[in-house]
C-alpha atoms as a PDB file:
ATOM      1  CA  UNK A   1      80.885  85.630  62.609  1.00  0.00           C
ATOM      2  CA  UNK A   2      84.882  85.358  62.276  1.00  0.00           C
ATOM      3  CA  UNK A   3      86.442  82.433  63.374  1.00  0.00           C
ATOM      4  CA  UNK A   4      89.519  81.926  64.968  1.00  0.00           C
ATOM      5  CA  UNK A   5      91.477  78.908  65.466  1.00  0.00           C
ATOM      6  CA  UNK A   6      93.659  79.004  68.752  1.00  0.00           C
ATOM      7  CA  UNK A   7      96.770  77.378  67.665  1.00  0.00           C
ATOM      8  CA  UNK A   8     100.520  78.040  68.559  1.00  0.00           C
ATOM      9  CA  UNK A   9     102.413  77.022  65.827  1.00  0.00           C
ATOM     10  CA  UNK A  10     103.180  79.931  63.341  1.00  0.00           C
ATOM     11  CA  UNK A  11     103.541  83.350  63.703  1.00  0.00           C
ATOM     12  CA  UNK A  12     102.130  86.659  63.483  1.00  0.00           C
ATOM     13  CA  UNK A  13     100.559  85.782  66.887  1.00  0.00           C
ATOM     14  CA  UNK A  14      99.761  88.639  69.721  1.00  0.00           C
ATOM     15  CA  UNK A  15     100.259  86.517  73.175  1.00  0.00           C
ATOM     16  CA  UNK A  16      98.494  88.144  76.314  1.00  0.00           C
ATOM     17  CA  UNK A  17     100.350  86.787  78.641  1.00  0.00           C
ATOM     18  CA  UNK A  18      99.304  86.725  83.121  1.00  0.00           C
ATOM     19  CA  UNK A  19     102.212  87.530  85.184  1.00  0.00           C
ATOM     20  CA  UNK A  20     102.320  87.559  89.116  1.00  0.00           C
ATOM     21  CA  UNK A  21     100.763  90.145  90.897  1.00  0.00           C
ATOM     22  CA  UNK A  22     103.328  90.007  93.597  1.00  0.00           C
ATOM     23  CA  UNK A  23     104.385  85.979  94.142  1.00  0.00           C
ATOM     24  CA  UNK A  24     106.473  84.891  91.568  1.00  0.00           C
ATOM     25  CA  UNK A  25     105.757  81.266  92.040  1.00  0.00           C
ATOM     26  CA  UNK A  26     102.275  82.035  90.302  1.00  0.00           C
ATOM     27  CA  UNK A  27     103.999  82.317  86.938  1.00  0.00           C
ATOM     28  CA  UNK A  28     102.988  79.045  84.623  1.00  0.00           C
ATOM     29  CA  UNK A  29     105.215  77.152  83.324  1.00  0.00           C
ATOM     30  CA  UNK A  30     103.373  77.934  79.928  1.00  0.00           C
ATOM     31  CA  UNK A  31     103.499  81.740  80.026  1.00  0.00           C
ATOM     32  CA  UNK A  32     106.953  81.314  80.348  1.00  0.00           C
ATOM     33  CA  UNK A  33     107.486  79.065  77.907  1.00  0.00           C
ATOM     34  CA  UNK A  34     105.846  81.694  75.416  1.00  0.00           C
ATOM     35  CA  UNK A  35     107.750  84.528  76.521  1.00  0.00           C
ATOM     36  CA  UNK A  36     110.889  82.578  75.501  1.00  0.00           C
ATOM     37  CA  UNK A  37     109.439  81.656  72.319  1.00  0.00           C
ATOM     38  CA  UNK A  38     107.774  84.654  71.097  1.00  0.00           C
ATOM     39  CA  UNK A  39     109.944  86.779  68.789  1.00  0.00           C
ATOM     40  CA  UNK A  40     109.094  90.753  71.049  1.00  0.00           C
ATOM     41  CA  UNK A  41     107.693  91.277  74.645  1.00  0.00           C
ATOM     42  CA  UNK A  42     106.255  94.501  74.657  1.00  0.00           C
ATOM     43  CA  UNK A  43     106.167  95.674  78.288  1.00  0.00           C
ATOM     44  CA  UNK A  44     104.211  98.373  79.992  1.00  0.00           C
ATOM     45  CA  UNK A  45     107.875  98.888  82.083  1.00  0.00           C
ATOM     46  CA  UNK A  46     110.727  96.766  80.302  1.00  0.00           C
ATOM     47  CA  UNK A  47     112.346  97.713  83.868  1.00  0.00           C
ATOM     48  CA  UNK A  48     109.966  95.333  85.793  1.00  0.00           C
ATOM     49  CA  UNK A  49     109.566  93.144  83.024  1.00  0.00           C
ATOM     50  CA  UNK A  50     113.719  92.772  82.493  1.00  0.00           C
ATOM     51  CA  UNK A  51     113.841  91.579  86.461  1.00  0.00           C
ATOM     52  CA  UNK A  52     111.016  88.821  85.440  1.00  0.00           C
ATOM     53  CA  UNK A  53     112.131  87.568  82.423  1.00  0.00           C
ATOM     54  CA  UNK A  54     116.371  87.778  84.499  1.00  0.00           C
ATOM     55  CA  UNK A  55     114.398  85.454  87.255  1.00  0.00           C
ATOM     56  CA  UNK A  56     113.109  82.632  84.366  1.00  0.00           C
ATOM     57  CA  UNK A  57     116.082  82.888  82.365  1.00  0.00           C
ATOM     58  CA  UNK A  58     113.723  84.693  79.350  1.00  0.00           C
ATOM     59  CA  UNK A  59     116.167  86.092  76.616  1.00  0.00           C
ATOM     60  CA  UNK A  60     113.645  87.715  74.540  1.00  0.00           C
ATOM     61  CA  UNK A  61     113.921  91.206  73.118  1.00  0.00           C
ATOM     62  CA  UNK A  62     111.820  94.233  74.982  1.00  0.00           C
ATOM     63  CA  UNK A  63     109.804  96.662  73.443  1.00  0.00           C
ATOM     64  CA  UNK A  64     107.347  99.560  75.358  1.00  0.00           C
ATOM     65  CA  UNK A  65     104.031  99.543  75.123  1.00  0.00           C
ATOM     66  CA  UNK A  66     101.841 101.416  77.804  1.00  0.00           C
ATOM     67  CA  UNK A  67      99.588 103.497  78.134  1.00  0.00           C
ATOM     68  CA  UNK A  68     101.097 106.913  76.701  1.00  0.00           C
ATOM     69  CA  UNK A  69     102.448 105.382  73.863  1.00  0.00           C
ATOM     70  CA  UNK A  70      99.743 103.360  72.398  1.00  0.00           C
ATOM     71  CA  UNK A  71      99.202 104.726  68.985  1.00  0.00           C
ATOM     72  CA  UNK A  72     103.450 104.606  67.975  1.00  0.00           C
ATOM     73  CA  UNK A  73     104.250 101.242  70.238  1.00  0.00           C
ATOM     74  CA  UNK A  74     100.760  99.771  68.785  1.00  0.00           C
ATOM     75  CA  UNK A  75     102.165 100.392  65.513  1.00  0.00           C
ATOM     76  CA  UNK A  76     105.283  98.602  65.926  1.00  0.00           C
ATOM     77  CA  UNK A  77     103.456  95.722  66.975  1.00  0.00           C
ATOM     78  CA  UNK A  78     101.424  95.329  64.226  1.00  0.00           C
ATOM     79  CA  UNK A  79     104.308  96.166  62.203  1.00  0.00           C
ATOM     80  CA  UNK A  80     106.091  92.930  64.063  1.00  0.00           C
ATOM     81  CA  UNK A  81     103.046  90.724  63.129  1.00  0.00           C
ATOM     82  CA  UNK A  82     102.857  92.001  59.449  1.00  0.00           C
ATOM     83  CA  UNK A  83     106.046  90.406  59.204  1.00  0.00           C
ATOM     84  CA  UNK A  84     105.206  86.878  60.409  1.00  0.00           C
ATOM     85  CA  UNK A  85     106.522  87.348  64.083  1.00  0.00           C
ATOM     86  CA  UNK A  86     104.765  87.052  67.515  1.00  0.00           C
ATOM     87  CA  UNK A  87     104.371  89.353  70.300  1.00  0.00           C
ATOM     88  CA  UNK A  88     103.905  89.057  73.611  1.00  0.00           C
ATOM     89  CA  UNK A  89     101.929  91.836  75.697  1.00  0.00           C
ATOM     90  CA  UNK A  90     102.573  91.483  79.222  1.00  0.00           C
ATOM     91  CA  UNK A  91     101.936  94.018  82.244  1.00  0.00           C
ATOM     92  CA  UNK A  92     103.185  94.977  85.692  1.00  0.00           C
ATOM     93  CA  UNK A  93     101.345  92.518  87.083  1.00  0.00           C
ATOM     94  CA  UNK A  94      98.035  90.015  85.942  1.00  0.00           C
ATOM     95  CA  UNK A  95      96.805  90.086  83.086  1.00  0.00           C
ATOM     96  CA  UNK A  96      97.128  92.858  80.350  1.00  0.00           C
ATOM     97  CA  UNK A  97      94.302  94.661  79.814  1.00  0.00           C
ATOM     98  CA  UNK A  98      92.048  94.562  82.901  1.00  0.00           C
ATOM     99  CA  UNK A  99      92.829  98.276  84.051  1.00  0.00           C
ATOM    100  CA  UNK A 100      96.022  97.901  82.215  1.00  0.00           C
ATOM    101  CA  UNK A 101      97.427  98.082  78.840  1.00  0.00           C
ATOM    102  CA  UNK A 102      96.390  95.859  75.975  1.00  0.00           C
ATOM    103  CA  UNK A 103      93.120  96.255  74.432  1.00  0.00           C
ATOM    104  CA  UNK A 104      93.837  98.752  72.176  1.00  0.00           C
ATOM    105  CA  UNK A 105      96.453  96.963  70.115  1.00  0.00           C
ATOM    106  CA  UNK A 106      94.170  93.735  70.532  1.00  0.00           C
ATOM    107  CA  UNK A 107      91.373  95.183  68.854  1.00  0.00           C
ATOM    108  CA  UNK A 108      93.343  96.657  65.738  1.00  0.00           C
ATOM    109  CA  UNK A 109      95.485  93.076  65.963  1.00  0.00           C
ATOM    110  CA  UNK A 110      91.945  91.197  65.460  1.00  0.00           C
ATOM    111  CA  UNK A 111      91.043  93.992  63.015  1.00  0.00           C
ATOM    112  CA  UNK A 112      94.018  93.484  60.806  1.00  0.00           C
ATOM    113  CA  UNK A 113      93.778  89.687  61.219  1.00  0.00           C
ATOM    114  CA  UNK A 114      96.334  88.399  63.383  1.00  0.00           C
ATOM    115  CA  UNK A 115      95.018  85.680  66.123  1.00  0.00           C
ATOM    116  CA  UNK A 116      94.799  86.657  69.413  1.00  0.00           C
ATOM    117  CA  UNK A 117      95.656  83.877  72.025  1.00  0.00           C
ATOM    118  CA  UNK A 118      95.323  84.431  75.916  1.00  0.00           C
ATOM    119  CA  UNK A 119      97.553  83.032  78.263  1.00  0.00           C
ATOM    120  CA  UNK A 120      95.943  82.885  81.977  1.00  0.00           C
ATOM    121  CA  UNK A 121      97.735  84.135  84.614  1.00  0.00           C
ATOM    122  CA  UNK A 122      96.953  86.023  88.117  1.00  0.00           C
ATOM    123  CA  UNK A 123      94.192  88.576  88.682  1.00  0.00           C
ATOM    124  CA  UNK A 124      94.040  90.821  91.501  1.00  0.00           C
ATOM    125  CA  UNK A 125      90.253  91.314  90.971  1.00  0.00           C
ATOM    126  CA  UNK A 126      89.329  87.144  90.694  1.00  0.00           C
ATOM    127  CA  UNK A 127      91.635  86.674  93.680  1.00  0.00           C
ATOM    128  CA  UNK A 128      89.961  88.835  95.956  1.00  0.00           C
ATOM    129  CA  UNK A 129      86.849  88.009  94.684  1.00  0.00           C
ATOM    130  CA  UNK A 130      86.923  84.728  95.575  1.00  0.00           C
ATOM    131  CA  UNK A 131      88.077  85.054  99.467  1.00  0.00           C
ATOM    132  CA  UNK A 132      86.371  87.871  99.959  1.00  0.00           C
ATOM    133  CA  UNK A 133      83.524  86.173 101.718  1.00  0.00           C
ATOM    134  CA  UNK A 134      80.902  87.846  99.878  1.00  0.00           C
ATOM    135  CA  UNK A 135      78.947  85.897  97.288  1.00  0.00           C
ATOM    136  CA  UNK A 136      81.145  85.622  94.238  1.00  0.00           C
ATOM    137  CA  UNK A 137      78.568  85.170  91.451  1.00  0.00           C
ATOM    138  CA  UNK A 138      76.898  87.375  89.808  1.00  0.00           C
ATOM    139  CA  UNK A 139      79.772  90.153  90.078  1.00  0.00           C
ATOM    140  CA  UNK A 140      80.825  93.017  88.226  1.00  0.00           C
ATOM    141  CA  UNK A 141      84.420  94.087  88.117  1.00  0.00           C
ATOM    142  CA  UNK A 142      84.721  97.974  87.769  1.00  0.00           C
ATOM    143  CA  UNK A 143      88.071  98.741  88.285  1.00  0.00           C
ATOM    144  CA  UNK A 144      89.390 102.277  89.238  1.00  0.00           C
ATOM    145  CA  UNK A 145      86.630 105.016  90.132  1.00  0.00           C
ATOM    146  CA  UNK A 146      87.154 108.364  88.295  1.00  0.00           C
ATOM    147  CA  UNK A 147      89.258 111.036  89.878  1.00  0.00           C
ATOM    148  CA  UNK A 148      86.745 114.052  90.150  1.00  0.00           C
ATOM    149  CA  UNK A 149      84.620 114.073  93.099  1.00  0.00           C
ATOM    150  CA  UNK A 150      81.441 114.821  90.951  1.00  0.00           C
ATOM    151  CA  UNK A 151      81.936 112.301  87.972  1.00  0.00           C
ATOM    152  CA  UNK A 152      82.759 109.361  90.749  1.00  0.00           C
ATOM    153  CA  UNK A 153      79.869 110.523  92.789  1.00  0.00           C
ATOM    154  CA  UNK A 154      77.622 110.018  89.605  1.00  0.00           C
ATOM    155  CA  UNK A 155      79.015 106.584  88.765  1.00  0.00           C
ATOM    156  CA  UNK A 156      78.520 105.370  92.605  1.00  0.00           C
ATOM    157  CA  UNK A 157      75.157 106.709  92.087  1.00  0.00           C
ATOM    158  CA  UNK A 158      74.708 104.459  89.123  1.00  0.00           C
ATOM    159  CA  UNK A 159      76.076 100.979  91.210  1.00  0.00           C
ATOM    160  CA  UNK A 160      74.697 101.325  94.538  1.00  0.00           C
ATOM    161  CA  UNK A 161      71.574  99.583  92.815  1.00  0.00           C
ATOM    162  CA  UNK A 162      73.497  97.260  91.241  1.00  0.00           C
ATOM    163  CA  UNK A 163      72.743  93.419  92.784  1.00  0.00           C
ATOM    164  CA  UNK A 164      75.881  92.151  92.399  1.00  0.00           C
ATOM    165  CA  UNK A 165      78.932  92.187  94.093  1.00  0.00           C
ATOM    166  CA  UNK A 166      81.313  94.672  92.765  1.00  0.00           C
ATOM    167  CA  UNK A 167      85.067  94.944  92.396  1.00  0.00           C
ATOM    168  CA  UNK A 168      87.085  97.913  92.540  1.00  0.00           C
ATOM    169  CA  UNK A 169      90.808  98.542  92.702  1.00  0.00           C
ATOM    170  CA  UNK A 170      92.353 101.712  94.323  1.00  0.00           C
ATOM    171  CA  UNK A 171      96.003 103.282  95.219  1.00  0.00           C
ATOM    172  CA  UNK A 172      96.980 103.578  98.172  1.00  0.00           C
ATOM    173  CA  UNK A 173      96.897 107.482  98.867  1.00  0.00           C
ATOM    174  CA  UNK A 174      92.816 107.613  97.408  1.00  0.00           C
ATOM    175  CA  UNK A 175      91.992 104.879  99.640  1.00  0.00           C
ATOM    176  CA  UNK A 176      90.256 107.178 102.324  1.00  0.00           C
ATOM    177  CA  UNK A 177      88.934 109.583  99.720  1.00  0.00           C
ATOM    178  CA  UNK A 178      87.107 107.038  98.063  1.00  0.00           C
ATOM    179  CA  UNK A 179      85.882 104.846 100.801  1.00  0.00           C
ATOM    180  CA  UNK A 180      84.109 108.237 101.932  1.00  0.00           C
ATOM    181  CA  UNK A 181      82.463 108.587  98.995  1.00  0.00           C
ATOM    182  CA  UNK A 182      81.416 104.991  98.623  1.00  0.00           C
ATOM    183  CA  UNK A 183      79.443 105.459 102.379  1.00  0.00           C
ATOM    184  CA  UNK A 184      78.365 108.646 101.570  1.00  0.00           C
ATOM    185  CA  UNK A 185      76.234 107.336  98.736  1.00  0.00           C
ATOM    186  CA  UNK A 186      76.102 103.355  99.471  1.00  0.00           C
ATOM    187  CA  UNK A 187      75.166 103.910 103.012  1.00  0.00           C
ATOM    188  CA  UNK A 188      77.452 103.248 105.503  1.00  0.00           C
ATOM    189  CA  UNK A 189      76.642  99.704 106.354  1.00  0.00           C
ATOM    190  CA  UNK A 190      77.146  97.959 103.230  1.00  0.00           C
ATOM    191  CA  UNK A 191      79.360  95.219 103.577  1.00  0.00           C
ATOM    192  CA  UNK A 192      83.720  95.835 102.307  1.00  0.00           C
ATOM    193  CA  UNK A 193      86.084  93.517 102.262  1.00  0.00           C
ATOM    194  CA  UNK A 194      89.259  95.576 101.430  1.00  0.00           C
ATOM    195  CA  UNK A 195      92.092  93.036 100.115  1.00  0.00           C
ATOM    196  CA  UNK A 196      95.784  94.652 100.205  1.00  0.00           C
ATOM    197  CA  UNK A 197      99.110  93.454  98.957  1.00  0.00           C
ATOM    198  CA  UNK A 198      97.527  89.934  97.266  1.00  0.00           C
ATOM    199  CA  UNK A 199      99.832  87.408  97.042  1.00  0.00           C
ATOM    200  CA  UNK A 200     102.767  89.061  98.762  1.00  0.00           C
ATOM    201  CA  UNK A 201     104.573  88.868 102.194  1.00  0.00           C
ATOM    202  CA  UNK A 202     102.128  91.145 103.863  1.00  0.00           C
ATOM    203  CA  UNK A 203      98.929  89.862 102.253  1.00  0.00           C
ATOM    204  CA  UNK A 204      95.634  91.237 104.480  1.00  0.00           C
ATOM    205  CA  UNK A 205      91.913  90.830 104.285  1.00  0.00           C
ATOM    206  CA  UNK A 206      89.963  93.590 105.853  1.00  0.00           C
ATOM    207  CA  UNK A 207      86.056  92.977 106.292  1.00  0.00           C
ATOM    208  CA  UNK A 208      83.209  94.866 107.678  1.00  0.00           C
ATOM    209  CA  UNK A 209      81.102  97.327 106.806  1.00  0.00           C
ATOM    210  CA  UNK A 210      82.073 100.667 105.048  1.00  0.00           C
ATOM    211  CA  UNK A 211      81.917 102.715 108.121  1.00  0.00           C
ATOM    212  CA  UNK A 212      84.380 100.172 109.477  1.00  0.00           C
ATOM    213  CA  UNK A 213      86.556 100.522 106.936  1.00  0.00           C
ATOM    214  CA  UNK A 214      87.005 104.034 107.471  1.00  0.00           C
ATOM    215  CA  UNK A 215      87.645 103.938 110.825  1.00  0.00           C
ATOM    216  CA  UNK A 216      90.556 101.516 109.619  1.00  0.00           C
ATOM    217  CA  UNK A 217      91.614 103.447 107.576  1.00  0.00           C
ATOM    218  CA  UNK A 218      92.075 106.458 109.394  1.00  0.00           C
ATOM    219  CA  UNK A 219      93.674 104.764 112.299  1.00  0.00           C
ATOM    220  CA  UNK A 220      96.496 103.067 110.175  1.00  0.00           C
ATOM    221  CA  UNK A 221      99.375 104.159 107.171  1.00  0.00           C
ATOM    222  CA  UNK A 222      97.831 102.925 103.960  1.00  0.00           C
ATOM    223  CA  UNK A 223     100.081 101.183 102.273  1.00  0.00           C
ATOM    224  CA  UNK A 224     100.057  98.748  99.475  1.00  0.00           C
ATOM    225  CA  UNK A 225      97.787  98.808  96.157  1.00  0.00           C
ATOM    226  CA  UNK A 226      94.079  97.642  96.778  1.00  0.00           C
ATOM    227  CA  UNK A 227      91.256  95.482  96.286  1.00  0.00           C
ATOM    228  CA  UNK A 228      87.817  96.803  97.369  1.00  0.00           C
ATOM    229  CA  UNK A 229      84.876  93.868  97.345  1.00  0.00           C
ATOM    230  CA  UNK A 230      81.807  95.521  98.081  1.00  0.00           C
ATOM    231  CA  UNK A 231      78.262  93.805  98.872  1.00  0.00           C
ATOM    232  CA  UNK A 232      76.090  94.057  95.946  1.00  0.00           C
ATOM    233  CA  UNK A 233      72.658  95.782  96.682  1.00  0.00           C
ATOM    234  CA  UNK A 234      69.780  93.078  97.563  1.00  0.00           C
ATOM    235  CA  UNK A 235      66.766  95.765  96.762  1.00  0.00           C
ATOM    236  CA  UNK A 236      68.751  97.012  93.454  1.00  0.00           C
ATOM    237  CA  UNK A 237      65.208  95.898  91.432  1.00  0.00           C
ATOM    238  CA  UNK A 238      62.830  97.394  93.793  1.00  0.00           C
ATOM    239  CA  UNK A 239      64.424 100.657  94.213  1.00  0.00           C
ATOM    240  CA  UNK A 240      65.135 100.909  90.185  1.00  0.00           C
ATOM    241  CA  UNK A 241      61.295 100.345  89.980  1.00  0.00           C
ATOM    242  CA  UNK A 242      60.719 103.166  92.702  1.00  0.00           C
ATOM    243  CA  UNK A 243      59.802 106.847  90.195  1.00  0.00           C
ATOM    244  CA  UNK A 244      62.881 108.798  89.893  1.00  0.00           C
ATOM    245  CA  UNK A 245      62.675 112.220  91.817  1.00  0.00           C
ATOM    246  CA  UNK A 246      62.938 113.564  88.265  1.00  0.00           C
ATOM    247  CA  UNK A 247      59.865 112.129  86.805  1.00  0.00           C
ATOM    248  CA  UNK A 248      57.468 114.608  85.518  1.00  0.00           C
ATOM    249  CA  UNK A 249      60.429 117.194  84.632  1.00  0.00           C
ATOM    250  CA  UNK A 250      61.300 117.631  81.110  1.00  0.00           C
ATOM    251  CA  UNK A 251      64.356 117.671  79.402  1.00  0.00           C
ATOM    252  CA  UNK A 252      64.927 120.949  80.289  1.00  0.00           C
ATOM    253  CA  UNK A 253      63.517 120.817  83.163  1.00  0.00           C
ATOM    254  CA  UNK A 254      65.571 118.440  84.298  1.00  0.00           C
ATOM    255  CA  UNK A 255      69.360 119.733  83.547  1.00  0.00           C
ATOM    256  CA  UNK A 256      68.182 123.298  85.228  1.00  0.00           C
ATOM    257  CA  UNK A 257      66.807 121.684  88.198  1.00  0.00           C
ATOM    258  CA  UNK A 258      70.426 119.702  88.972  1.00  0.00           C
ATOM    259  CA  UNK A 259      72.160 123.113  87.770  1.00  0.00           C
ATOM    260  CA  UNK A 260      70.360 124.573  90.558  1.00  0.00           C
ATOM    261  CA  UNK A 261      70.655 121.996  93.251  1.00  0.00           C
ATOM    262  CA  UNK A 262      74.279 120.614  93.176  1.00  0.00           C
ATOM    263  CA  UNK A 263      75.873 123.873  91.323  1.00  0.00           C
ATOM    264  CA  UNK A 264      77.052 122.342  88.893  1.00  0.00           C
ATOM    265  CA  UNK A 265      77.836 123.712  85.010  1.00  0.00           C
ATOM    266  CA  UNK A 266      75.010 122.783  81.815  1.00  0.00           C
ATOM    267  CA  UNK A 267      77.963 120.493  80.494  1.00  0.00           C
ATOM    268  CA  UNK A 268      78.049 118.048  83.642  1.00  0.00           C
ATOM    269  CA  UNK A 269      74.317 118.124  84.133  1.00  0.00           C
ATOM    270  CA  UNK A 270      73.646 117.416  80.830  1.00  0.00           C
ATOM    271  CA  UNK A 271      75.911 114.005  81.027  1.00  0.00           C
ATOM    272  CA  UNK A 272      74.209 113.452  84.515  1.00  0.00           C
ATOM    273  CA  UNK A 273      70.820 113.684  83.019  1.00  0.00           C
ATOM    274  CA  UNK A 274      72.018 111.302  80.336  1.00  0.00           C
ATOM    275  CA  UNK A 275      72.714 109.060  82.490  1.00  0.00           C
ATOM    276  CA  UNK A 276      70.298 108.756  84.600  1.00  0.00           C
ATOM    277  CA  UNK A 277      67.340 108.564  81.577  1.00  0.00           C
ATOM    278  CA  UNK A 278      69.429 105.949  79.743  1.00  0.00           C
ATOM    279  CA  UNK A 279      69.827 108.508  76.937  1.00  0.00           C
ATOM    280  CA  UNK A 280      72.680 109.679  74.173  1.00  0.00           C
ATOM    281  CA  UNK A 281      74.335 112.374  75.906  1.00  0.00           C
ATOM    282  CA  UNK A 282      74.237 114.746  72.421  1.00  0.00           C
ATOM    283  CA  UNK A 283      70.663 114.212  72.192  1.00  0.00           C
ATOM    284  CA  UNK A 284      70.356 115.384  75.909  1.00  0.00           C
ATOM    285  CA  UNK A 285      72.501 118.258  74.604  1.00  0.00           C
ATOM    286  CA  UNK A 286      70.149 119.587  71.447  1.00  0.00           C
ATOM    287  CA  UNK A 287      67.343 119.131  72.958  1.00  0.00           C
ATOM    288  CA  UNK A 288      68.170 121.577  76.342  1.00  0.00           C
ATOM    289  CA  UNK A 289      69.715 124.171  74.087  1.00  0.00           C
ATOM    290  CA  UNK A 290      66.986 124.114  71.439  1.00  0.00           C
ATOM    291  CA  UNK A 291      64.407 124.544  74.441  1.00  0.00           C
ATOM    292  CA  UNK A 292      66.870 127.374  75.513  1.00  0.00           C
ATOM    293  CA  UNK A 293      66.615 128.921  72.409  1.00  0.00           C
ATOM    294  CA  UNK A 294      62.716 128.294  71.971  1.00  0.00           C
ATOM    295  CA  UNK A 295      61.232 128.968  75.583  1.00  0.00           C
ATOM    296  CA  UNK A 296      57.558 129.607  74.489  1.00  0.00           C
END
């Protein structure tokens, strides 16, 4: 194993540095002490960042780094470190990368031998977490659902048995979208808490059950980016142990038979048969086409 010494004399550093998600009297005194020390800040948008670092009188020299630019900004950064200098990463808001920006440049920064030093800050997910009501430990934090109706169906499919609470965030306009989805295939009364706007003016905490949060929903503008808590599933290990309705089925057998039923293409059953028998989605792949090929 590697070791790395935290230490923040030097450079060649990469900072990951919390901001607020919304209050700016959750910014340390130590985050911005390192943003005025550190020699770059590279910003997922230098215009948010410039109105942070204009509030705490932070002089240091912007740089980009997001999400469509992480190959040619991540090489500038390492670039930056080569030469003995430090960088801070910083995002919107919270910490960089939980659903943001960040880990790719960490893990070539660790892989080129640079030190990698947090610096705590805010977290939407944490926050929420914790006042949500709901028990906080063991939880898993999930972040945003996929887009497609059928890939997020299949990855609800694979939490709803999960026992511990989860976190999710969401935008505004899929809010109703998704919370459909989640009752459609968590049932609709598992317990939501839906946590909007956290740490701002027009902070909210919304619980109930899923159904109820629909009906919220639909009754109200959404506005504001969100936090869903959701109740983890108390009979996750007694329904996992329950046979699959696919046991018995072959390969095969098995990517036909979900062709069939949910009209889907070879490609998506495939991954969804993956999935669900805890296999390598290529060898899901060889073995259905060399069965097509070879019938008898």
């Amino acid at each position: 194993m590697k070791s790395q010494k935290s230490a923040e004399s030097g450079g060649g550093k990469l900072y990951l540095v919390g901001t607020p998600i919304g209050n700016l009297e959750d910014m340390t005194f130590r985050a911005i002490r390192v943003l005025q020390e550190v020699d770059r800040i590279a910003a997922e948008d230098t215009r948010n960042t410039i109105r942070l670092c204009n509030h705490f009188d932070i002089k240091t020299s912007l740089m980009s780094y997001h999400e469509h630019n992480t190959e040619s900004g991540g090489e500038k950064i390492l670039a930056l470190l080569k030469e003995g200098k430090s960088v801070a990463i910083v995002s919107d808001a919270g910490m960089p990368c939980i659903s943001d920006p960040g880990a790719d440049i960490v893990s070539k920064a660790l892989e080129a031998g640079f030190a990698v030093v947090p610096i705590p800050g805010a977290n939407a997910a944490i926050s929420a977490l914790v006042a949500s009501g709901l028990i906080p430990q063991p939880f898993l934090f999930y972040g945003f659902l996929p887009r497609h109706k059928k890939d997020r169906k299949l990855q609800l499919d694979q939490l709803k048995r999960r026992e511990e609470t989860i976190i999710l965030y969401e935008a505004p306009h899929r809010l109703k979208e998704t919370l459909q989805a989640m009752r459609d295939e968590l049932g609709a009364e598992r317990k939501v808490v839906l946590a909007r706007e956290l740490t701002k003016r027009f902070e909210e905490f919304l619980r109930g059950t899923l159904e109820e949060a629909i009906q919220w929903a639909m009754a109200h503008e959404i506005r504001g980016e969100f936090c869903i808590v959701l109740e983890g599933n108390e009979n996750g290990i007694e329904e996992e142990e329950q046979e699959a309705w696919w046991t018995g089925l072959t390969i095969k057998g098995h990517v036909d038979e979900l062709i069939e039923k949910e009209g889907i293409r070879s490609k998506e059953a495939i991954r969804q048969v993956a999935n669900e028998r805890g296999m390598n989605r290529r060898e899901v792949y060889k073995v259905f086409h060399i069965d097509e090929e070879n019938p008898g």
